[in-house]
N, C-alpha and C. Protein backbone atom coordinates (compact mmCIF):
# COMPACT_ATOMS: atom_id res chain seq x y z
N UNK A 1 90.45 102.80 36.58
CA UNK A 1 91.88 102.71 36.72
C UNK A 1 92.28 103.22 38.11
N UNK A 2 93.26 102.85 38.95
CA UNK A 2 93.87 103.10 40.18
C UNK A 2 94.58 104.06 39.67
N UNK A 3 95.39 104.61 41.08
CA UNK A 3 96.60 105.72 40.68
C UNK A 3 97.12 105.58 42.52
N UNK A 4 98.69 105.11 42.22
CA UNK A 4 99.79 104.77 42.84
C UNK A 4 99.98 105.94 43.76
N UNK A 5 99.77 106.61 44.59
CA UNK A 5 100.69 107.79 45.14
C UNK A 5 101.61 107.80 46.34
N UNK A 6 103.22 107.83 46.04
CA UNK A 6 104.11 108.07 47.09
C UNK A 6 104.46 109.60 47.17
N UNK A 7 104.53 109.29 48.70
CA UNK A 7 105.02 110.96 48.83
C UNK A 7 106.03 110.56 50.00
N UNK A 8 107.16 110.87 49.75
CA UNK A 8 107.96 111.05 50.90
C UNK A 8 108.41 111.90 51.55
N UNK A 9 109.05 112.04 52.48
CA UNK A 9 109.43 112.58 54.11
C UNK A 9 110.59 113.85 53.50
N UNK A 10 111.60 113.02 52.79
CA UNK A 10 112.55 114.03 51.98
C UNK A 10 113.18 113.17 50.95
N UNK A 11 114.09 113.41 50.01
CA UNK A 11 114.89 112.34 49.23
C UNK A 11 114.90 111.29 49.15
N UNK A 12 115.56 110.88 50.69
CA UNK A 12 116.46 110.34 51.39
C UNK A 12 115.35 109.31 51.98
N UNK A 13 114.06 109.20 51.74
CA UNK A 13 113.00 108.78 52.73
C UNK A 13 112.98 107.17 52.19
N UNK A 14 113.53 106.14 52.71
CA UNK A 14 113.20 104.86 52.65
C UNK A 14 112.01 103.93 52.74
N UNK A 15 110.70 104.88 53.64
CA UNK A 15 109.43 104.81 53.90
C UNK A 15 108.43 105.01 53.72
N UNK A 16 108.20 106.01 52.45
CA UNK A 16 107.79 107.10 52.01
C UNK A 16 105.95 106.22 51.85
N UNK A 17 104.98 107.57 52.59
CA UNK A 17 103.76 107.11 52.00
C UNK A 17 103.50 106.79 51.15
N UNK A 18 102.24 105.44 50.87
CA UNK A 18 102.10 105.13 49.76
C UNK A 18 100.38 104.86 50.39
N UNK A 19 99.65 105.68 49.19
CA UNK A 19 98.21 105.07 48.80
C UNK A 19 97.80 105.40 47.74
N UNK A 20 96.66 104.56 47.71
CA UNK A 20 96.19 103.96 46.54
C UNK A 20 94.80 104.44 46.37
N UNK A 21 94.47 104.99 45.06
CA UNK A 21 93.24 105.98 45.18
C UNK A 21 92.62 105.16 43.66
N UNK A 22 91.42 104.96 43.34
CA UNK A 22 90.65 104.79 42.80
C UNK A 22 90.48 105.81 41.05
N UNK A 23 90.29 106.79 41.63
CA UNK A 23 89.89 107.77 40.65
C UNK A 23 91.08 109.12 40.60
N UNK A 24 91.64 109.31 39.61
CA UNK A 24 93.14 110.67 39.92
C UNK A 24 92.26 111.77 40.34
N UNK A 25 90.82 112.28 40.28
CA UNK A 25 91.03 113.40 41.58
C UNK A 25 91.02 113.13 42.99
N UNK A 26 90.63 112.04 43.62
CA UNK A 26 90.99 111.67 44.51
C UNK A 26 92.71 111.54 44.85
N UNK A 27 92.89 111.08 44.02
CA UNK A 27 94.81 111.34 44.06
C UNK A 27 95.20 112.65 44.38
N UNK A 28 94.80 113.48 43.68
CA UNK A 28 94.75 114.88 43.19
C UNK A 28 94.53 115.66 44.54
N UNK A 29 93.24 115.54 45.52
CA UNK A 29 92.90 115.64 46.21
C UNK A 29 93.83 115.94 47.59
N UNK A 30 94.33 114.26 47.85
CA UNK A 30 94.41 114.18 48.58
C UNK A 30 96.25 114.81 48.52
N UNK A 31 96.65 114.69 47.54
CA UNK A 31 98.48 115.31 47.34
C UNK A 31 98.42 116.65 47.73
N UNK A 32 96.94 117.81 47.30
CA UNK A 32 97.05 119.04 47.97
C UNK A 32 96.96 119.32 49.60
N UNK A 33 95.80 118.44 50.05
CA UNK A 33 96.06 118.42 51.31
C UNK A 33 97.03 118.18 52.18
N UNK A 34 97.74 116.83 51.81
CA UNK A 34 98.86 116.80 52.34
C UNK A 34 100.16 117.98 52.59
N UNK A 35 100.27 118.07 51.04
CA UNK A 35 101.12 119.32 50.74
C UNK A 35 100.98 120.58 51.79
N UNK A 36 99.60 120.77 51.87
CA UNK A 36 99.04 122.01 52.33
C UNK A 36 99.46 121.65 54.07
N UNK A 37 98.96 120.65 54.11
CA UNK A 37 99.25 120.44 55.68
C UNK A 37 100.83 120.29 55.92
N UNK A 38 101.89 119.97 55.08
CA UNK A 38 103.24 120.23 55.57
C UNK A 38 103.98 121.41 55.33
N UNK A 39 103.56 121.96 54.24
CA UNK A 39 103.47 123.35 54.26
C UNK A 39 103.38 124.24 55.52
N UNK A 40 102.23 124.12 56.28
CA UNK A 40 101.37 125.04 57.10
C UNK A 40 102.32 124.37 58.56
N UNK A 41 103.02 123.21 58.39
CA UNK A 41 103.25 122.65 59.62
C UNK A 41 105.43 123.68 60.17
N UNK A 42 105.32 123.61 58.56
CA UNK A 42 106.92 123.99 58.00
C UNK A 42 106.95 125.49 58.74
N UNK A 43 105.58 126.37 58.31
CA UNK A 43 105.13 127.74 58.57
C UNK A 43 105.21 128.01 59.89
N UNK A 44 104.97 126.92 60.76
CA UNK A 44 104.27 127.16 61.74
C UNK A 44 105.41 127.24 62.85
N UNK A 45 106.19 126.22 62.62
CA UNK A 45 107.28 126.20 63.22
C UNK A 45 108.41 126.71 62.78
N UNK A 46 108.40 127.43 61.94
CA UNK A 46 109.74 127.78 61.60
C UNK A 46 109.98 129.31 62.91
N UNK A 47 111.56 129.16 63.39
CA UNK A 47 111.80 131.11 64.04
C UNK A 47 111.64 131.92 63.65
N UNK A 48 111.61 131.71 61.89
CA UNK A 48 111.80 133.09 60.96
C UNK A 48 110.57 133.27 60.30
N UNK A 49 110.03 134.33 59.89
CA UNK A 49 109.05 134.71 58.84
C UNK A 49 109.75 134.20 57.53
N UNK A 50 108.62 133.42 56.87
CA UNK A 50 108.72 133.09 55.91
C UNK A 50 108.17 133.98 54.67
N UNK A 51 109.32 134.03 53.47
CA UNK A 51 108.75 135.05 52.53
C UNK A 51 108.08 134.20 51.27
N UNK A 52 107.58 134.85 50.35
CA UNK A 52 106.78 134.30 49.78
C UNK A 52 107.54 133.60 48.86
N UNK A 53 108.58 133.94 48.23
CA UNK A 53 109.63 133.22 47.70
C UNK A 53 110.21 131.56 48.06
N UNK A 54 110.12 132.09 49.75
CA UNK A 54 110.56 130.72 50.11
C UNK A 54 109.67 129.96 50.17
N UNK A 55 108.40 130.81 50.70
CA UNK A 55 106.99 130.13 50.69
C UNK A 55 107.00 128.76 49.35
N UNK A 56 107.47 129.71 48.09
CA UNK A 56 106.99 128.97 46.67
C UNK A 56 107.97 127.95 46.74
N UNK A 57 109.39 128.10 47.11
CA UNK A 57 110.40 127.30 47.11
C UNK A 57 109.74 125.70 47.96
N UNK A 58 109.67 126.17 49.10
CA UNK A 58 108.61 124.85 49.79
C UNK A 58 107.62 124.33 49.10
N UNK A 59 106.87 124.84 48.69
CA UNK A 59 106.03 124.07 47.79
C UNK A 59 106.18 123.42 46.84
N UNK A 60 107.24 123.84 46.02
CA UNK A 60 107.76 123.19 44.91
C UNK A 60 108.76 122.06 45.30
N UNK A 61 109.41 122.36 46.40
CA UNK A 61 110.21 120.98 47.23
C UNK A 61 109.18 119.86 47.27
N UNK A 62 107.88 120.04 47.97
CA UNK A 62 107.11 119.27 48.66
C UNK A 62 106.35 118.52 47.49
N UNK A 63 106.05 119.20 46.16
CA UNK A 63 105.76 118.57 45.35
C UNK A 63 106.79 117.89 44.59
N UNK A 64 107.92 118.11 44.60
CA UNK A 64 108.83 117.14 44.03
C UNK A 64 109.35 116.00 44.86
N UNK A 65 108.41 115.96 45.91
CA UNK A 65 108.44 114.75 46.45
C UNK A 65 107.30 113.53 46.71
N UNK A 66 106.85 113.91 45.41
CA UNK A 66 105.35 113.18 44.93
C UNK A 66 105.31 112.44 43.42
N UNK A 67 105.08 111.15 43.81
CA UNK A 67 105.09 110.17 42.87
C UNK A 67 103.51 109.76 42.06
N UNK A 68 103.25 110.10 41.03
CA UNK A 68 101.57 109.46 40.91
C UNK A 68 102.09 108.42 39.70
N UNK A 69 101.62 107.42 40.21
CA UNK A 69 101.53 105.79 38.83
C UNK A 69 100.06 106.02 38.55
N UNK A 70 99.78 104.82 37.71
CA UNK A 70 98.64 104.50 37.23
C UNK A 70 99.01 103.05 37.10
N UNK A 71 97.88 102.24 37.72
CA UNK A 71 97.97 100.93 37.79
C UNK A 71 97.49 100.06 36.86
């Protein structure tokens, strides 16, 4: 079975990545990395120290902007 995955930019994202993975840990896989890498990108640039609160708040944004189907 396939598995569908969009992830978009924010809400609002008209463009939003889309691939197509084979097996759901590969899905699985690849949604943490991503995550992890906009996460770390959010961290990196932000002026302010980020607390762990907001830390969790981002993460939970970033995953509610993740779609998995099954084809």
């Amino acid at each position: 079975m396939n598995y569908k995955v969009t992830y978009a930019i924010d809400s609002l994202d008209t463009n939003p990545t889309i691939k197509i993975f084979e097996h759901e840990y590969e899905a699985e896989e690849w949604i943490f990395n991503e995550v992890k890498e906009r996460i770390s990108w959010i961290v990196e640039h932000s002026p302010f120290t980020i607390s762990n609160k907001e830390f969790e708040e981002i993460e939970e944004y970033e995953y509610s902007l993740v779609r998995i189907e099954e084809l």
